[in-house]
PDB file of N, CA and C in Angstrom:
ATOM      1  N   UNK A   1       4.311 -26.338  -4.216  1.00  0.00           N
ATOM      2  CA  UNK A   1       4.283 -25.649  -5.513  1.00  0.00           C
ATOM      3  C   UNK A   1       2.856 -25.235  -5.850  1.00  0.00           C
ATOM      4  N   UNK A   2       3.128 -24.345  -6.953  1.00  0.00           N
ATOM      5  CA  UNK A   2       1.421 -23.916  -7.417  1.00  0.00           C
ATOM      6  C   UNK A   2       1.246 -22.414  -7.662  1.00  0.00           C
ATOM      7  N   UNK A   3       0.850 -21.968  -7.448  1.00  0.00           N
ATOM      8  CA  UNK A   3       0.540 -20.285  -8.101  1.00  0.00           C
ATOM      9  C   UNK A   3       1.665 -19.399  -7.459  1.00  0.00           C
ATOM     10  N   UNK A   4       2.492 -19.543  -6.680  1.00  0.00           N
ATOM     11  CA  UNK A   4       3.410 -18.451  -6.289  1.00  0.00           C
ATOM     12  C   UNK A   4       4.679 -19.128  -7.452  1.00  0.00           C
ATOM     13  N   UNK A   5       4.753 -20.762  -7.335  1.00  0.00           N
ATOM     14  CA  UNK A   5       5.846 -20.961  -8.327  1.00  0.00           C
ATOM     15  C   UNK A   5       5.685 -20.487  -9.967  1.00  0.00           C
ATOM     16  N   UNK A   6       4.167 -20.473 -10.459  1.00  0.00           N
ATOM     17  CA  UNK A   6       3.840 -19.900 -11.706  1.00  0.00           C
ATOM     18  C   UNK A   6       4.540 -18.389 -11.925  1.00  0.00           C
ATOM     19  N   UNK A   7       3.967 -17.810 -10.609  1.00  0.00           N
ATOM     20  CA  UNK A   7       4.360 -16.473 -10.559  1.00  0.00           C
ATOM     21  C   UNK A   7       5.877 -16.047 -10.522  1.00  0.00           C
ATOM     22  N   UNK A   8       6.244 -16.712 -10.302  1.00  0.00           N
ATOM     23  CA  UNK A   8       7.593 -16.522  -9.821  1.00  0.00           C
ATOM     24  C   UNK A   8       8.349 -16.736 -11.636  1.00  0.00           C
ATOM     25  N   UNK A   9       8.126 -18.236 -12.052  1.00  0.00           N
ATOM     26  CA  UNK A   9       8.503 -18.344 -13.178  1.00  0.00           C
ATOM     27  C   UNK A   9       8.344 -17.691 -14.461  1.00  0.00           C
ATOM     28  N   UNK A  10       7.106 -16.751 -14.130  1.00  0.00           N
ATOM     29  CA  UNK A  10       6.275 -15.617 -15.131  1.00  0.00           C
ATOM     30  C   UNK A  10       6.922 -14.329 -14.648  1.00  0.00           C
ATOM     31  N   UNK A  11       6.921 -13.749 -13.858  1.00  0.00           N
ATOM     32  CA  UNK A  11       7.612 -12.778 -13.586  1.00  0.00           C
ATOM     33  C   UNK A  11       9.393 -12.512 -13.388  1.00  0.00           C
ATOM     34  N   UNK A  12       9.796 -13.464 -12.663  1.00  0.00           N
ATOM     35  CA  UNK A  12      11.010 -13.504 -12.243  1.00  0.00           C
ATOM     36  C   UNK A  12      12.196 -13.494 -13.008  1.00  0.00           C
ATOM     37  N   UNK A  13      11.793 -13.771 -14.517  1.00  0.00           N
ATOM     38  CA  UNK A  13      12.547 -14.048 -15.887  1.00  0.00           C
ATOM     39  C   UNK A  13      12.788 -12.023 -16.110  1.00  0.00           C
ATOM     40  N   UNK A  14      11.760 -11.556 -15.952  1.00  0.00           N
ATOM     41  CA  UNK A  14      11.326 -10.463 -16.462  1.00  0.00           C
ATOM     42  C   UNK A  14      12.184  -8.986 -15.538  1.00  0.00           C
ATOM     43  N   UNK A  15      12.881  -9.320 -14.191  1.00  0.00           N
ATOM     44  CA  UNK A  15      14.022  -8.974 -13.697  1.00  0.00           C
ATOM     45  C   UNK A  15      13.808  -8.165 -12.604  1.00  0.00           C
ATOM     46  N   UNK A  16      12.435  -8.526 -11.953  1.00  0.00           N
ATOM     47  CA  UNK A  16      11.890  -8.426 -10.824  1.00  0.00           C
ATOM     48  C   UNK A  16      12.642  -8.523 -10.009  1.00  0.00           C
ATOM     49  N   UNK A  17      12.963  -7.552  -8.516  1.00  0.00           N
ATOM     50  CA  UNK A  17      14.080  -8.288  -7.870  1.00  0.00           C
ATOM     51  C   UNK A  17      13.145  -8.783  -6.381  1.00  0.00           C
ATOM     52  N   UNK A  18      13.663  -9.653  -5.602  1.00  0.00           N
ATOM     53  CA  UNK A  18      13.201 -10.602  -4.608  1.00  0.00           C
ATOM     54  C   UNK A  18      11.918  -9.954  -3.623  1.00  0.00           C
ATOM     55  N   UNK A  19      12.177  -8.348  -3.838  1.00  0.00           N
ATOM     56  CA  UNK A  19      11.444  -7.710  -2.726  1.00  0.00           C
ATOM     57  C   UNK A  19      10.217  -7.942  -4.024  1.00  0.00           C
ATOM     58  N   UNK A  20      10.173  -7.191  -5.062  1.00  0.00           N
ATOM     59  CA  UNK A  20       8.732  -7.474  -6.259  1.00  0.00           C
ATOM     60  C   UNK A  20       7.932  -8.647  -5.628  1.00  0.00           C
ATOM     61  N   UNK A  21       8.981  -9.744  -5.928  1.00  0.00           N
ATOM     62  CA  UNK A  21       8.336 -11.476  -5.491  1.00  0.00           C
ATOM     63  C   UNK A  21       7.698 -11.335  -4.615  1.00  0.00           C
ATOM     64  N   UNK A  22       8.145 -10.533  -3.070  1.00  0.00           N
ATOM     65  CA  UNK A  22       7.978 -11.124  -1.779  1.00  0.00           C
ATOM     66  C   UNK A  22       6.600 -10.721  -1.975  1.00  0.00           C
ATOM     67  N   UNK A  23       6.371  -8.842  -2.542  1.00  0.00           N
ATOM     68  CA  UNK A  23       5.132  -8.484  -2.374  1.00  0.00           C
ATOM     69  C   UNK A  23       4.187  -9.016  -3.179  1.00  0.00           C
ATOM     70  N   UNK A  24       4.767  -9.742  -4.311  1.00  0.00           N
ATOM     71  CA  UNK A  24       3.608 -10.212  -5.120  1.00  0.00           C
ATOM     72  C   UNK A  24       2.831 -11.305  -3.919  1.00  0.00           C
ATOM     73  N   UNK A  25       3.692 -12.221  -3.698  1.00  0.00           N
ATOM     74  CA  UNK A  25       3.195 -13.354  -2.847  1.00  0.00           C
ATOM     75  C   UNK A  25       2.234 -12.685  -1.858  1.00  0.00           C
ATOM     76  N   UNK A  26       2.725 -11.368  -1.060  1.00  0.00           N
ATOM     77  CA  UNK A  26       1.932 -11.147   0.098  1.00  0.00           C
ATOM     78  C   UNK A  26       0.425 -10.598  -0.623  1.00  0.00           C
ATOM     79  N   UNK A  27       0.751  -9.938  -2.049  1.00  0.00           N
ATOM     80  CA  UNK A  27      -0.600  -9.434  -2.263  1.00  0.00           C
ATOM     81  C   UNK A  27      -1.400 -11.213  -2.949  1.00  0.00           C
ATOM     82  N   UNK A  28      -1.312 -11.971  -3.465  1.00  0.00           N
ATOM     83  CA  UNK A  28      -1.920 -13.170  -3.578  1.00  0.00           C
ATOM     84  C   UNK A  28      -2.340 -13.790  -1.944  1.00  0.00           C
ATOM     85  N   UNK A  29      -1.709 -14.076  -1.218  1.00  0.00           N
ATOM     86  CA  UNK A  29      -1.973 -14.578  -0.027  1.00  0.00           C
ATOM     87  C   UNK A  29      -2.783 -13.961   0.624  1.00  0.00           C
ATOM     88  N   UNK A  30      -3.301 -12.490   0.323  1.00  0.00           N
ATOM     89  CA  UNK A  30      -4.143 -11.475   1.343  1.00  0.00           C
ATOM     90  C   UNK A  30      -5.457 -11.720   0.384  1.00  0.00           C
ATOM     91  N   UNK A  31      -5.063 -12.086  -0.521  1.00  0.00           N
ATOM     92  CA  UNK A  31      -6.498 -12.470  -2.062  1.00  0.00           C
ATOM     93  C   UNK A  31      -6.794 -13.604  -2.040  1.00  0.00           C
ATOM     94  N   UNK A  32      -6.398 -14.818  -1.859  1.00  0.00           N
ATOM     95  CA  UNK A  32      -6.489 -16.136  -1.759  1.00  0.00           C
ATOM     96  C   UNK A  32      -7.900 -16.036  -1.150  1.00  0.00           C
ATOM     97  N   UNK A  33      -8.389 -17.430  -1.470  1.00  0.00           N
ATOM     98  CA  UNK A  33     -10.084 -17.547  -0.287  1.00  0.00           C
ATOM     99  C   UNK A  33      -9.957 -19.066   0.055  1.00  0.00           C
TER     100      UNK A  33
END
């Protein structure tokens, strides 16, 4: 758990569908350090 589950719980309410998620995650994970 941790910033993709934040994200997920912040966005995902809001009616994002799974592909939104996937890319959010890939754009955090390419940003991460």
């Amino acid at each position: 758990v941790g910033i993709k589950t934040k994200v997920f719980f912040s966005f995902g309410h809001i009616g994002e569908t799974i592909e939104d998620v996937e890319k959010t995650f890939e754009f955090i994970d390419k940003h991460e350090e």
